[in-house]
PDB file of N, CA and C in Angstrom:
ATOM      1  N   UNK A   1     -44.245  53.722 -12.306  1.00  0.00           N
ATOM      2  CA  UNK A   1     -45.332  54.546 -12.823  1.00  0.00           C
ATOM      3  C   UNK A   1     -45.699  54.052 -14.219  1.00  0.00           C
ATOM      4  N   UNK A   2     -47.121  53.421 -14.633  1.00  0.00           N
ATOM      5  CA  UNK A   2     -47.438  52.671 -15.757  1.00  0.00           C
ATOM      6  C   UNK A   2     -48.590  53.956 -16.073  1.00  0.00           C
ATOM      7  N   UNK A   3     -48.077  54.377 -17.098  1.00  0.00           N
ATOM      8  CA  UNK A   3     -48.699  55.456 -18.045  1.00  0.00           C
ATOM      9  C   UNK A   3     -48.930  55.229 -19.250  1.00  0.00           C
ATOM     10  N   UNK A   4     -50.385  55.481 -19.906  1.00  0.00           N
ATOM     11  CA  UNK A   4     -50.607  55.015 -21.388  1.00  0.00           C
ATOM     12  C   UNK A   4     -49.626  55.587 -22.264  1.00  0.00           C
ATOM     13  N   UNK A   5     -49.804  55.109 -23.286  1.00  0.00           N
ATOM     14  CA  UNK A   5     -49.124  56.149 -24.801  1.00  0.00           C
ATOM     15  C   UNK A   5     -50.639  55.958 -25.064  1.00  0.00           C
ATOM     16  N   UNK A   6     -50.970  57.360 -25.621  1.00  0.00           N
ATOM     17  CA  UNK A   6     -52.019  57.870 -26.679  1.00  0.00           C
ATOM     18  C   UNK A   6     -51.712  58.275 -27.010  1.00  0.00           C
ATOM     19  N   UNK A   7     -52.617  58.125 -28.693  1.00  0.00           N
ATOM     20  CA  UNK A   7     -52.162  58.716 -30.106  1.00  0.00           C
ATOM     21  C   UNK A   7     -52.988  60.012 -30.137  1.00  0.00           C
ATOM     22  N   UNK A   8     -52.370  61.063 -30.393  1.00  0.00           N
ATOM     23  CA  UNK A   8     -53.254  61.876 -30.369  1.00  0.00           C
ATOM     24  C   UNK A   8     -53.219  62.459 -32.127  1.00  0.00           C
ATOM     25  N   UNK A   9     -55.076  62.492 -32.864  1.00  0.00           N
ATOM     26  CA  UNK A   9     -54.895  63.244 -34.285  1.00  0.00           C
ATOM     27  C   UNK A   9     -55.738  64.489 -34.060  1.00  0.00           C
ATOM     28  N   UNK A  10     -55.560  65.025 -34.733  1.00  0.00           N
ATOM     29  CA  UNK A  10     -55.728  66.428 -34.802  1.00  0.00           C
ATOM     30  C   UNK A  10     -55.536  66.920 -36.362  1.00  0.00           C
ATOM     31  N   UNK A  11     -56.228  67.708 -36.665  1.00  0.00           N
ATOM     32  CA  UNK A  11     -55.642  68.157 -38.416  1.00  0.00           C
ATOM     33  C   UNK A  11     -54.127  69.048 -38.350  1.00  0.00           C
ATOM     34  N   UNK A  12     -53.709  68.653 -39.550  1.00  0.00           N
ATOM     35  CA  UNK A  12     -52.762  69.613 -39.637  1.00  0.00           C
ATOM     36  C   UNK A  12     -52.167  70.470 -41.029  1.00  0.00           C
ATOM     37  N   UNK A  13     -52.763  69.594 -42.160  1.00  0.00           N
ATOM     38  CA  UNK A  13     -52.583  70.696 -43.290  1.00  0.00           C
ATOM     39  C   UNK A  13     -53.482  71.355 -43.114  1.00  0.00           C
ATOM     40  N   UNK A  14     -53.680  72.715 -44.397  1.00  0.00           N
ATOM     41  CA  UNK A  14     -54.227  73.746 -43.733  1.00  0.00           C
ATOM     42  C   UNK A  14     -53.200  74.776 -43.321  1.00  0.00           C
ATOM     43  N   UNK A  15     -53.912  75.599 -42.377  1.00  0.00           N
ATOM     44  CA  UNK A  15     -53.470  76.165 -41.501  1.00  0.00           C
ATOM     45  C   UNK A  15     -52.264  75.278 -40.708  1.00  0.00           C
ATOM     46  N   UNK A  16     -51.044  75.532 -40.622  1.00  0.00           N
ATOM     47  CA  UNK A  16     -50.123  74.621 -40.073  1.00  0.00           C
ATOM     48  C   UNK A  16     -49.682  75.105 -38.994  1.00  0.00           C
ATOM     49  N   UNK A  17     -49.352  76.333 -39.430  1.00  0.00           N
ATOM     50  CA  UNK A  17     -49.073  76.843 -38.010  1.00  0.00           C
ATOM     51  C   UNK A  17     -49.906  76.980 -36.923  1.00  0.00           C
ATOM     52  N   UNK A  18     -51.434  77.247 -37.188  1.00  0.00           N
ATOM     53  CA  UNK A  18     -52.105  77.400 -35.961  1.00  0.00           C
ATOM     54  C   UNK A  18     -52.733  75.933 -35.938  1.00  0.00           C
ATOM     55  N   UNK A  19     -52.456  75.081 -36.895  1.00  0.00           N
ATOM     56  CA  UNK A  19     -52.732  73.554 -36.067  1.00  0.00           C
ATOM     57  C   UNK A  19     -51.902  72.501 -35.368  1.00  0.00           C
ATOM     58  N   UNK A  20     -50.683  73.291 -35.646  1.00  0.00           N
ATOM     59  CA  UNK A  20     -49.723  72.913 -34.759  1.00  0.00           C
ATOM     60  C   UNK A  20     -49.370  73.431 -33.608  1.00  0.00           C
ATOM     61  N   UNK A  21     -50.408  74.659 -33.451  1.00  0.00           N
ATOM     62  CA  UNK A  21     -49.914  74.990 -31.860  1.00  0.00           C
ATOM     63  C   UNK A  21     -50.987  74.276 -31.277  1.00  0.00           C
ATOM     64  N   UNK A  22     -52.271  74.021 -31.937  1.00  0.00           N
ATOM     65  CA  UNK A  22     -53.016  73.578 -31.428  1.00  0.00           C
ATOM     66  C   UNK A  22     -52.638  72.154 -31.028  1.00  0.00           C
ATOM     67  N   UNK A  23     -52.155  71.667 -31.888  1.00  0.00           N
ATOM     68  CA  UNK A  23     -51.779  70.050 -31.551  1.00  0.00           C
ATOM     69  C   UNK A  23     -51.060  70.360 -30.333  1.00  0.00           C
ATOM     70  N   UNK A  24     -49.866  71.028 -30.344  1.00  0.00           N
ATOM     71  CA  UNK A  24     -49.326  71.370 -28.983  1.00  0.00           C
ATOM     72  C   UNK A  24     -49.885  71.436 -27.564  1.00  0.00           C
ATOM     73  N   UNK A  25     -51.283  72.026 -27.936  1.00  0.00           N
ATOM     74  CA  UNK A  25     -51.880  72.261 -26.655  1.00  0.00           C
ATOM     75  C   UNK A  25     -52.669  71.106 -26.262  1.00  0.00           C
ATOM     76  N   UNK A  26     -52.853  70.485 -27.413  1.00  0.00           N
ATOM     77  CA  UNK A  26     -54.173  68.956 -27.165  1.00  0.00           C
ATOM     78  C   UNK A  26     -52.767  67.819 -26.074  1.00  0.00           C
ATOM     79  N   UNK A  27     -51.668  68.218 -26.713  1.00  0.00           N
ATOM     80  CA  UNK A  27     -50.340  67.107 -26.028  1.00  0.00           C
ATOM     81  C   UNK A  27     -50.414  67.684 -24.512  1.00  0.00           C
ATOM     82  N   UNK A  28     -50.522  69.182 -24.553  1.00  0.00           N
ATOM     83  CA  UNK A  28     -50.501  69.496 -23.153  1.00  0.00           C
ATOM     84  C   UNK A  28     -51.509  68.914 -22.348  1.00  0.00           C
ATOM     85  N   UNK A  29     -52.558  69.004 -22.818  1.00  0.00           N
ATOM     86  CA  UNK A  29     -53.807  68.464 -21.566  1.00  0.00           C
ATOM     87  C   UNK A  29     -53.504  67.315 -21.506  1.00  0.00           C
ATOM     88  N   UNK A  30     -53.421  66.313 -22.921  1.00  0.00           N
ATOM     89  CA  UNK A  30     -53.103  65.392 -22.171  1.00  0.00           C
ATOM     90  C   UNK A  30     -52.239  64.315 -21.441  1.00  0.00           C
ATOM     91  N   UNK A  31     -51.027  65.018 -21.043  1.00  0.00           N
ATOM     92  CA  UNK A  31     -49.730  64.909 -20.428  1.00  0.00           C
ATOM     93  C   UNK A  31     -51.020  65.427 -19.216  1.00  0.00           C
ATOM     94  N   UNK A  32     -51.668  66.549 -18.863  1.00  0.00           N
ATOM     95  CA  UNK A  32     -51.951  66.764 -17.669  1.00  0.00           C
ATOM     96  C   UNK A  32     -53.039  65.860 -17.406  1.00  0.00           C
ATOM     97  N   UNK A  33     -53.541  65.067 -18.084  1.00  0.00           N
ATOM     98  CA  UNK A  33     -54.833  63.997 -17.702  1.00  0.00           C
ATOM     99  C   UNK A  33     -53.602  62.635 -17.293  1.00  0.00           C
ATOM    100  N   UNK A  34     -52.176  62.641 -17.080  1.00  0.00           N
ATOM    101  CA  UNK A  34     -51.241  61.965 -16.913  1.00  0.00           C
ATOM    102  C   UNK A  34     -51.021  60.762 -17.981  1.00  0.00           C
ATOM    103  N   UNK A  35     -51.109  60.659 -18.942  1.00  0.00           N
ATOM    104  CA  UNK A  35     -51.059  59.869 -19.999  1.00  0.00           C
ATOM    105  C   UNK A  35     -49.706  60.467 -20.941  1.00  0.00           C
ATOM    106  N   UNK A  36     -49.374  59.347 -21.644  1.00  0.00           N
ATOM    107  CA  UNK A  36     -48.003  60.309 -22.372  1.00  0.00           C
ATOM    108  C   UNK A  36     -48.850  60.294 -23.908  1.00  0.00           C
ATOM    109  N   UNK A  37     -48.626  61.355 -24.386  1.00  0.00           N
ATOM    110  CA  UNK A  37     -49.309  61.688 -25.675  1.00  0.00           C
ATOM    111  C   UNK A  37     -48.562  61.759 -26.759  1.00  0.00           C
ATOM    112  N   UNK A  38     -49.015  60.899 -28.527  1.00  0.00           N
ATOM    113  CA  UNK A  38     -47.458  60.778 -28.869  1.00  0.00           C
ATOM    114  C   UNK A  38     -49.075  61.412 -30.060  1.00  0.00           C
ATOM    115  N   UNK A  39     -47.371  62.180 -30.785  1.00  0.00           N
ATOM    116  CA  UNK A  39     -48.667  63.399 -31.754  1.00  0.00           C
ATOM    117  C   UNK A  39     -47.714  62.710 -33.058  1.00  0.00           C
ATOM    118  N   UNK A  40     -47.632  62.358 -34.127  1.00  0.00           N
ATOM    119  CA  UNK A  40     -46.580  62.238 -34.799  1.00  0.00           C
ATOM    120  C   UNK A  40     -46.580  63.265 -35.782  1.00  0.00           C
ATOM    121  N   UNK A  41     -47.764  63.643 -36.249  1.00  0.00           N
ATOM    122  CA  UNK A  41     -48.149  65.175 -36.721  1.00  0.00           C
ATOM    123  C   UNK A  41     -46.953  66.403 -36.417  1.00  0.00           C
ATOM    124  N   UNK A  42     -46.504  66.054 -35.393  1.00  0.00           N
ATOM    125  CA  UNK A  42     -45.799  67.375 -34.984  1.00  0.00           C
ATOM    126  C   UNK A  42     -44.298  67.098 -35.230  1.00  0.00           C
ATOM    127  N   UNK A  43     -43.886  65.701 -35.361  1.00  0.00           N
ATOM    128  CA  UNK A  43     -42.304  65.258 -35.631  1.00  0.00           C
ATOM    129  C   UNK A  43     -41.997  65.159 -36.846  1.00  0.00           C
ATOM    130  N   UNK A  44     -42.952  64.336 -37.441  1.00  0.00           N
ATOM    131  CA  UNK A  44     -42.839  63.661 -38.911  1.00  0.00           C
ATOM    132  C   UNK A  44     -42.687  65.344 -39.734  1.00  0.00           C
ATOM    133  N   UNK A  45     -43.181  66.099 -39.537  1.00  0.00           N
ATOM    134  CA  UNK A  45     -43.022  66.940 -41.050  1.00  0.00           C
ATOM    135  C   UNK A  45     -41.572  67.771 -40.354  1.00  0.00           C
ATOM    136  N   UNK A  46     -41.138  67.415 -39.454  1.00  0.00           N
ATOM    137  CA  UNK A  46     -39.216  68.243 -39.534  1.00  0.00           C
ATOM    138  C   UNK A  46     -38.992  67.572 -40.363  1.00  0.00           C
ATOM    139  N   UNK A  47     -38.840  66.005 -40.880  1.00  0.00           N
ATOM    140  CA  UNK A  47     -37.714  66.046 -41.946  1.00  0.00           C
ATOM    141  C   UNK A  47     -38.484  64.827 -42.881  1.00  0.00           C
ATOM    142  N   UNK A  48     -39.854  65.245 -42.881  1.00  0.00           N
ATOM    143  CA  UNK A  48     -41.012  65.133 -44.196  1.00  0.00           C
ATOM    144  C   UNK A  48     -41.380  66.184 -44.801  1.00  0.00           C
ATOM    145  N   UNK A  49     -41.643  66.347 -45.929  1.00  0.00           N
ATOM    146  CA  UNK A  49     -42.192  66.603 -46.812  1.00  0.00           C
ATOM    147  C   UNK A  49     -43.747  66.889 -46.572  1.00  0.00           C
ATOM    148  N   UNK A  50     -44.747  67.411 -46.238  1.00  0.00           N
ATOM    149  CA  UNK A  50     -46.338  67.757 -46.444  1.00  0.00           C
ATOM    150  C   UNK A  50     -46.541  67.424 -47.929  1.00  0.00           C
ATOM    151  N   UNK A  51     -46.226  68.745 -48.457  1.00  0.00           N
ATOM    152  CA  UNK A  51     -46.531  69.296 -50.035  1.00  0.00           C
ATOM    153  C   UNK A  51     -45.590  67.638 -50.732  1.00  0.00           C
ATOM    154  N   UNK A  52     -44.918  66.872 -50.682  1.00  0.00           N
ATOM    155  CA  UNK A  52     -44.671  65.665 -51.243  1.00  0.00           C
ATOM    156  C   UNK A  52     -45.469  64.636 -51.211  1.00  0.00           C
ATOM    157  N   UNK A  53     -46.435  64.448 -52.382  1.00  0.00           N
ATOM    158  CA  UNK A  53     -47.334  63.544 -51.655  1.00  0.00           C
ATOM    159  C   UNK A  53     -46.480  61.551 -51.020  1.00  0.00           C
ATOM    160  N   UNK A  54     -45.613  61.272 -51.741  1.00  0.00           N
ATOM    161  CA  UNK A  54     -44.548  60.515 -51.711  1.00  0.00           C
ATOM    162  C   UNK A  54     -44.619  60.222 -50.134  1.00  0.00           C
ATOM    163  N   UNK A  55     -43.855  61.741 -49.846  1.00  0.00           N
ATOM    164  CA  UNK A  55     -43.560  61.834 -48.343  1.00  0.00           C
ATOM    165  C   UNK A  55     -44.705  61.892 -47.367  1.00  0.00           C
ATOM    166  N   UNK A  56     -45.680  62.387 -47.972  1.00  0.00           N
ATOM    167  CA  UNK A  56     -46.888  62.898 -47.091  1.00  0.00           C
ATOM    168  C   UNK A  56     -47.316  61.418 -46.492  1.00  0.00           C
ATOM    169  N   UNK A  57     -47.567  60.137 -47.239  1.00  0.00           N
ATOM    170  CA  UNK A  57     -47.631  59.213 -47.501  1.00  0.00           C
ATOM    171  C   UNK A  57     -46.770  58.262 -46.943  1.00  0.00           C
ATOM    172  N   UNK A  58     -45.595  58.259 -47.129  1.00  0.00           N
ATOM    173  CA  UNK A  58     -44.859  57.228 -45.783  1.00  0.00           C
ATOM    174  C   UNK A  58     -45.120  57.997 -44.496  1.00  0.00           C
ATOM    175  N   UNK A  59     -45.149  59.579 -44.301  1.00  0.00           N
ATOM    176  CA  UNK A  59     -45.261  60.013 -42.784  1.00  0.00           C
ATOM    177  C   UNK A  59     -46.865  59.116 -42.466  1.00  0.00           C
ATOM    178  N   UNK A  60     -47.887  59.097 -43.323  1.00  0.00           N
ATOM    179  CA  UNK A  60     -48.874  58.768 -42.772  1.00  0.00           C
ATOM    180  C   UNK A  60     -48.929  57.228 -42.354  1.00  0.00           C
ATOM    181  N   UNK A  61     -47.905  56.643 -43.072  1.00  0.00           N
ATOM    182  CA  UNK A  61     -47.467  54.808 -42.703  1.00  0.00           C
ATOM    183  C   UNK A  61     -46.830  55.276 -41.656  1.00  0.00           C
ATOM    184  N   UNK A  62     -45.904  55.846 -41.811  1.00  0.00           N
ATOM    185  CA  UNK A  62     -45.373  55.812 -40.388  1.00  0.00           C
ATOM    186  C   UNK A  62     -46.358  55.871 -38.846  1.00  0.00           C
ATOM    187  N   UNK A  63     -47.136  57.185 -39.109  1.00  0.00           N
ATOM    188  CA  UNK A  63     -47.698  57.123 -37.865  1.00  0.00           C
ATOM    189  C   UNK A  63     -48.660  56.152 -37.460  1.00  0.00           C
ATOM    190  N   UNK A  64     -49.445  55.057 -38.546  1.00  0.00           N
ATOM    191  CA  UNK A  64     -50.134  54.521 -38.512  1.00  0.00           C
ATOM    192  C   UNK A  64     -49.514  53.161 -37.703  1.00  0.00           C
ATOM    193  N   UNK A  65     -48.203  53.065 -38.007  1.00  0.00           N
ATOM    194  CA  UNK A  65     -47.144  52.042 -37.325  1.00  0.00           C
ATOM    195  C   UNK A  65     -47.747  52.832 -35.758  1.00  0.00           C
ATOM    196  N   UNK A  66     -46.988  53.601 -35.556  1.00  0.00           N
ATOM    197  CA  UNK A  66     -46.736  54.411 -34.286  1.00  0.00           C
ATOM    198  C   UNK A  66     -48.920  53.989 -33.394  1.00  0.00           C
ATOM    199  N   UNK A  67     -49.456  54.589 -34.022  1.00  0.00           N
ATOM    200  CA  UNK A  67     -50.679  54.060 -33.865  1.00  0.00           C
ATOM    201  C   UNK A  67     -50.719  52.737 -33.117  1.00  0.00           C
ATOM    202  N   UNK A  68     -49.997  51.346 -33.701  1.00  0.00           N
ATOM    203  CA  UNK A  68     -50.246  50.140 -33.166  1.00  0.00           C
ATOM    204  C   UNK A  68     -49.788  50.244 -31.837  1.00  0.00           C
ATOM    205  N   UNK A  69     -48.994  50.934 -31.573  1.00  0.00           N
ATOM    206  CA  UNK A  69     -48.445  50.801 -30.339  1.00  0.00           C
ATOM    207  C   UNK A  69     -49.422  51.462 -28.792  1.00  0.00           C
ATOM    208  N   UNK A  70     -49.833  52.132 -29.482  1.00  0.00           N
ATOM    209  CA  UNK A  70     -51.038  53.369 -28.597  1.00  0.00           C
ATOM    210  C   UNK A  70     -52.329  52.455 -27.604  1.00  0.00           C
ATOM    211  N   UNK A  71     -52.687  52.832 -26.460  1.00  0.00           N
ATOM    212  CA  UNK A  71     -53.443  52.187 -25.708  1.00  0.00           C
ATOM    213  C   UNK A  71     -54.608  52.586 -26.564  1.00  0.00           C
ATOM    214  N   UNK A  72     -54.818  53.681 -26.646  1.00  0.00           N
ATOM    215  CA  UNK A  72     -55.964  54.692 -27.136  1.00  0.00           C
ATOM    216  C   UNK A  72     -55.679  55.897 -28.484  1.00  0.00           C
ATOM    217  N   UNK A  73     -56.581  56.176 -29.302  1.00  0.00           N
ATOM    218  CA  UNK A  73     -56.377  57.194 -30.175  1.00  0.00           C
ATOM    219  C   UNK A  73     -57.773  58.714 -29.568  1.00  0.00           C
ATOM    220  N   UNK A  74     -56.947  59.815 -29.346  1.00  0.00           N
ATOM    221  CA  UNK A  74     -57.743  60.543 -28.971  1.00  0.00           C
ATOM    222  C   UNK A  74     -57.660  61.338 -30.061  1.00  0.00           C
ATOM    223  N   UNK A  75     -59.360  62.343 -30.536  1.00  0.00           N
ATOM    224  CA  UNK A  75     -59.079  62.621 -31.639  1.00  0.00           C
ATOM    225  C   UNK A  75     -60.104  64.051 -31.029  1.00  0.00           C
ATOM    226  N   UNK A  76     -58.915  65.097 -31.718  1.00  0.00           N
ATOM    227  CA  UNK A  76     -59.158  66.911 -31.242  1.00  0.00           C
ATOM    228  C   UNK A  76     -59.688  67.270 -32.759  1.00  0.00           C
ATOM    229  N   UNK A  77     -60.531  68.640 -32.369  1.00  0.00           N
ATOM    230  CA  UNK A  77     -60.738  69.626 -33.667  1.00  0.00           C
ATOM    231  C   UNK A  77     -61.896  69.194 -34.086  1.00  0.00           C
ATOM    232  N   UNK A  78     -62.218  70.265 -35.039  1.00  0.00           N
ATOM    233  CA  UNK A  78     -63.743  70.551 -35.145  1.00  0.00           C
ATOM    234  C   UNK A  78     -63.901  69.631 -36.555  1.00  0.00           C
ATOM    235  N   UNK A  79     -62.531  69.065 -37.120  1.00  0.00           N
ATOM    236  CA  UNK A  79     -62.970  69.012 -38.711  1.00  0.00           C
ATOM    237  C   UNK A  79     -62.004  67.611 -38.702  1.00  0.00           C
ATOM    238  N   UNK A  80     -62.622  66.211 -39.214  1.00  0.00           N
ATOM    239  CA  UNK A  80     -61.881  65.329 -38.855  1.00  0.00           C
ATOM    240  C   UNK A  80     -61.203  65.012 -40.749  1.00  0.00           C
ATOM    241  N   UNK A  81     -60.039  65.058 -40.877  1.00  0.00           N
ATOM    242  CA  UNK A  81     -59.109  65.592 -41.932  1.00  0.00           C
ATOM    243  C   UNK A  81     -59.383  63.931 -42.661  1.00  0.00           C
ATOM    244  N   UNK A  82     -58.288  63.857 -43.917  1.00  0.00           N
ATOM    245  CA  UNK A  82     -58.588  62.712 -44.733  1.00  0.00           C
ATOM    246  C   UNK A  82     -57.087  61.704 -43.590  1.00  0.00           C
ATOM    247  N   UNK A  83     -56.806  62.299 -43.152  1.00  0.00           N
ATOM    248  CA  UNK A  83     -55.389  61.781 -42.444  1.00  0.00           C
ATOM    249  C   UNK A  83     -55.725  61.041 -40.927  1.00  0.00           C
ATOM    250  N   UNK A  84     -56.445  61.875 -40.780  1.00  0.00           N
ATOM    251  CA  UNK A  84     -57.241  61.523 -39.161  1.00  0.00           C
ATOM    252  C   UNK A  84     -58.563  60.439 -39.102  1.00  0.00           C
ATOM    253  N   UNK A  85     -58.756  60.677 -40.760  1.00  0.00           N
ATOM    254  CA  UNK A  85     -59.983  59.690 -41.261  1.00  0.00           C
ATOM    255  C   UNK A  85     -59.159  58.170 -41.283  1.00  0.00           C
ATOM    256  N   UNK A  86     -57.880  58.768 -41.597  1.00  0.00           N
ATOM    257  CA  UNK A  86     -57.274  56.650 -42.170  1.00  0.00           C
ATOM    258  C   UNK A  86     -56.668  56.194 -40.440  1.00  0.00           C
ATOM    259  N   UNK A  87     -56.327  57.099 -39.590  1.00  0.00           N
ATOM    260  CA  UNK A  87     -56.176  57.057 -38.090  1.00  0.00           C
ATOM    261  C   UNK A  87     -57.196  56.336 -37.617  1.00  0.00           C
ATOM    262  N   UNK A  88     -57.974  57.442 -37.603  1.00  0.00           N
ATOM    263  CA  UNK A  88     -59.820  56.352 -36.918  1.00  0.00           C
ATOM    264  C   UNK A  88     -60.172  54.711 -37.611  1.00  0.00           C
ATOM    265  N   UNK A  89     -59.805  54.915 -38.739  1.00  0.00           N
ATOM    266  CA  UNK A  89     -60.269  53.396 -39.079  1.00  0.00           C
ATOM    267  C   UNK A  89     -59.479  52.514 -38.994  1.00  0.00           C
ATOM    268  N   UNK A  90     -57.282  52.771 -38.860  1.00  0.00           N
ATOM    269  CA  UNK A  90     -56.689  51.830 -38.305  1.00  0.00           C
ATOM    270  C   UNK A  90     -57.246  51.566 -37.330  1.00  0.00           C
ATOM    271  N   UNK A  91     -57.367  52.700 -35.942  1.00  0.00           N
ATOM    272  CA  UNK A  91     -57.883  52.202 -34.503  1.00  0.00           C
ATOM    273  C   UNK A  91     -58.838  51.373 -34.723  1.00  0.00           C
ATOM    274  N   UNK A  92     -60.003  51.609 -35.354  1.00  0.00           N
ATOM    275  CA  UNK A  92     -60.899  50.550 -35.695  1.00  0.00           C
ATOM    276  C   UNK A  92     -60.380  49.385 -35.807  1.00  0.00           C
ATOM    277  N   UNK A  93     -59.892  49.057 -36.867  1.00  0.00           N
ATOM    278  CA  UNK A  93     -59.229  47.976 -36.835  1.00  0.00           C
ATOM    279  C   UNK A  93     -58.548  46.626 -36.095  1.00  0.00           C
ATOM    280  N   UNK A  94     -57.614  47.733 -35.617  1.00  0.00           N
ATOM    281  CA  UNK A  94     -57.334  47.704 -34.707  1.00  0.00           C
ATOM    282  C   UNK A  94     -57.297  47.435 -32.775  1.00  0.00           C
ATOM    283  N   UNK A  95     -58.864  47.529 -33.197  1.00  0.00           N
ATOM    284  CA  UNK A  95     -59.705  47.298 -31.822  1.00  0.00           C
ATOM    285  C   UNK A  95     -59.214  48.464 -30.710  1.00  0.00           C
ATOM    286  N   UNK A  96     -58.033  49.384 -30.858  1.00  0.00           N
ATOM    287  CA  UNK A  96     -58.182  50.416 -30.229  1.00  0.00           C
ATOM    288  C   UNK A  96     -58.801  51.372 -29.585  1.00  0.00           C
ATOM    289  N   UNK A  97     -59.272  51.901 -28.416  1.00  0.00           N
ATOM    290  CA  UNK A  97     -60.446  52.543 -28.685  1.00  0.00           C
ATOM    291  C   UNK A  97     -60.440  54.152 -29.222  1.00  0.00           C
ATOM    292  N   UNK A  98     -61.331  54.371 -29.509  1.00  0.00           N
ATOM    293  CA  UNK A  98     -61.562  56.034 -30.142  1.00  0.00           C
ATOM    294  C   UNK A  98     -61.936  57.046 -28.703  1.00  0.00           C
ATOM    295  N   UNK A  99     -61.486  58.017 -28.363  1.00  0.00           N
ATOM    296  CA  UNK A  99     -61.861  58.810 -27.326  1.00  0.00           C
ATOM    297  C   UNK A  99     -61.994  60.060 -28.272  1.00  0.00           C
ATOM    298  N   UNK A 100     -62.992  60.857 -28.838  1.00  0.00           N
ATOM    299  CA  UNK A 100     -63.738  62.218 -29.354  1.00  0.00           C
ATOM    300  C   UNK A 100     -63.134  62.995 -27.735  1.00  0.00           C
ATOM    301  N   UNK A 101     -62.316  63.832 -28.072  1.00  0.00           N
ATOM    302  CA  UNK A 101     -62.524  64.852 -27.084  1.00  0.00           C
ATOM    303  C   UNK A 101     -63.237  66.055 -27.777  1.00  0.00           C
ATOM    304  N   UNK A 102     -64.140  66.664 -26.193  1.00  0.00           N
ATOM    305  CA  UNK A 102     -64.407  68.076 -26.847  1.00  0.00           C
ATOM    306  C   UNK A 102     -63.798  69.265 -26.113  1.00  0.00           C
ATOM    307  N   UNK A 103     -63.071  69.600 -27.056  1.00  0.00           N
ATOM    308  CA  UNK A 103     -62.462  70.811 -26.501  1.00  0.00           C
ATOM    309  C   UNK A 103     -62.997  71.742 -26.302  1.00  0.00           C
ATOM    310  N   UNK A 104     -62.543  73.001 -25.443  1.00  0.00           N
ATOM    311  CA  UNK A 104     -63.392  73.763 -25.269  1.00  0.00           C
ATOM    312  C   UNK A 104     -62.634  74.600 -25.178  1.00  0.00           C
ATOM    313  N   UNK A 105     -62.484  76.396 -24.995  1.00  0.00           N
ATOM    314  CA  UNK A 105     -61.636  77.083 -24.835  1.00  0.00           C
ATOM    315  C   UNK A 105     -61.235  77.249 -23.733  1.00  0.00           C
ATOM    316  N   UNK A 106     -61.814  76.993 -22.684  1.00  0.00           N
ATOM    317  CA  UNK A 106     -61.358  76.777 -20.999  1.00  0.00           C
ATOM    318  C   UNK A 106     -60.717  75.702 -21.084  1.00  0.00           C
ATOM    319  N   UNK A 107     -59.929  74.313 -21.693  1.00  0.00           N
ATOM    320  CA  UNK A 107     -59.197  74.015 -21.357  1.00  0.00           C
ATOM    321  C   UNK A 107     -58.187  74.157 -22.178  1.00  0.00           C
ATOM    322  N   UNK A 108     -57.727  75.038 -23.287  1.00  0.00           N
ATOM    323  CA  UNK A 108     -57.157  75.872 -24.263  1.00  0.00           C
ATOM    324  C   UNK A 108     -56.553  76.471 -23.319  1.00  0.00           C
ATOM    325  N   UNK A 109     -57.204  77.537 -22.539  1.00  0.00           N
ATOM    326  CA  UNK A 109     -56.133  78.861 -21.325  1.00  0.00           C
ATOM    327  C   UNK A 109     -55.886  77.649 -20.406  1.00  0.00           C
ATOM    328  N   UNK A 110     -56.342  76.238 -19.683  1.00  0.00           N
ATOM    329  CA  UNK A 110     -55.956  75.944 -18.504  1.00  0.00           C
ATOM    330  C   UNK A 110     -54.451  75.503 -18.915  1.00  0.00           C
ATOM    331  N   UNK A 111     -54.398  75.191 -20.369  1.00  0.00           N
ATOM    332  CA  UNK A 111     -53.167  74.478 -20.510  1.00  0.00           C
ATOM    333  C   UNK A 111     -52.257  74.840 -21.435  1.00  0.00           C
ATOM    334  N   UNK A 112     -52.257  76.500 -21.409  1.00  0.00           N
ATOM    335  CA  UNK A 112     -51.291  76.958 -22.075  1.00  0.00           C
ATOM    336  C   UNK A 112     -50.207  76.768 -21.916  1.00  0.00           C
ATOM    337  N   UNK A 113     -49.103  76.965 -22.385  1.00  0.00           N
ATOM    338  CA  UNK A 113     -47.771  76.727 -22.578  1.00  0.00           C
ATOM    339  C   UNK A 113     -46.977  78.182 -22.496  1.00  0.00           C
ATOM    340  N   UNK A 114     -46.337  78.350 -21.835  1.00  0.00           N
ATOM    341  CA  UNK A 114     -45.770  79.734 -21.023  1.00  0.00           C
ATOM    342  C   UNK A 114     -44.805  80.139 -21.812  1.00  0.00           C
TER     343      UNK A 114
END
């Protein structure tokens, strides 16, 4: 079974908690569009720092590493962040392609998390 890795960005300072459930749910759909979805948004700040800009800053090298590896970068949310801005233009770079999803709230309930 040959399944992509996509990067999935999404904002996440802010509101953290409700952009992290949200990120949660963008991983859910797309695990259900059968693709494996790698969020690093959601790993990197257990044992990063946000509020460090230091830290904020290697997490964002880091994922940008994690990025090279990605077939595709899919990018959720209404507001594209300064973090999700340096994402889009590695992929650029990168020759990756960009997939804009639009979410909608019907696939929000299809792929809730129980």
């Amino acid at each position: 079974m040959d399944m992509k890795l996509v990067y999935i960005a999404s904002p996440y300072a802010g509101d953290i908690e409700h952009n992290t459930r949200m990120a949660i749910q963008y991983c859910r759909f797309a695990a259900c569009c059968g693709v494996i979805p790698l969020a690093p948004h959601l790993l990197l700040p257990r044992f990063l720092c946000e509020s460090n800009p230091a830290e904020r800053e290697q997490g964002i090298k880091m994922g940008l590493k994690l990025l090279s590896l990605c077939s595709e970068l899919w990018v959720f949310g209404s507001r594209v962040s300064e973090g999700m801005s340096r994402e889009i233009a590695e992929a650029e770079r990168l020759g990756i392609p960009i997939i804009y999803q639009d979410w909608s709230e019907e696939m929000c309930i299809s792929t809730q998390i129980i």
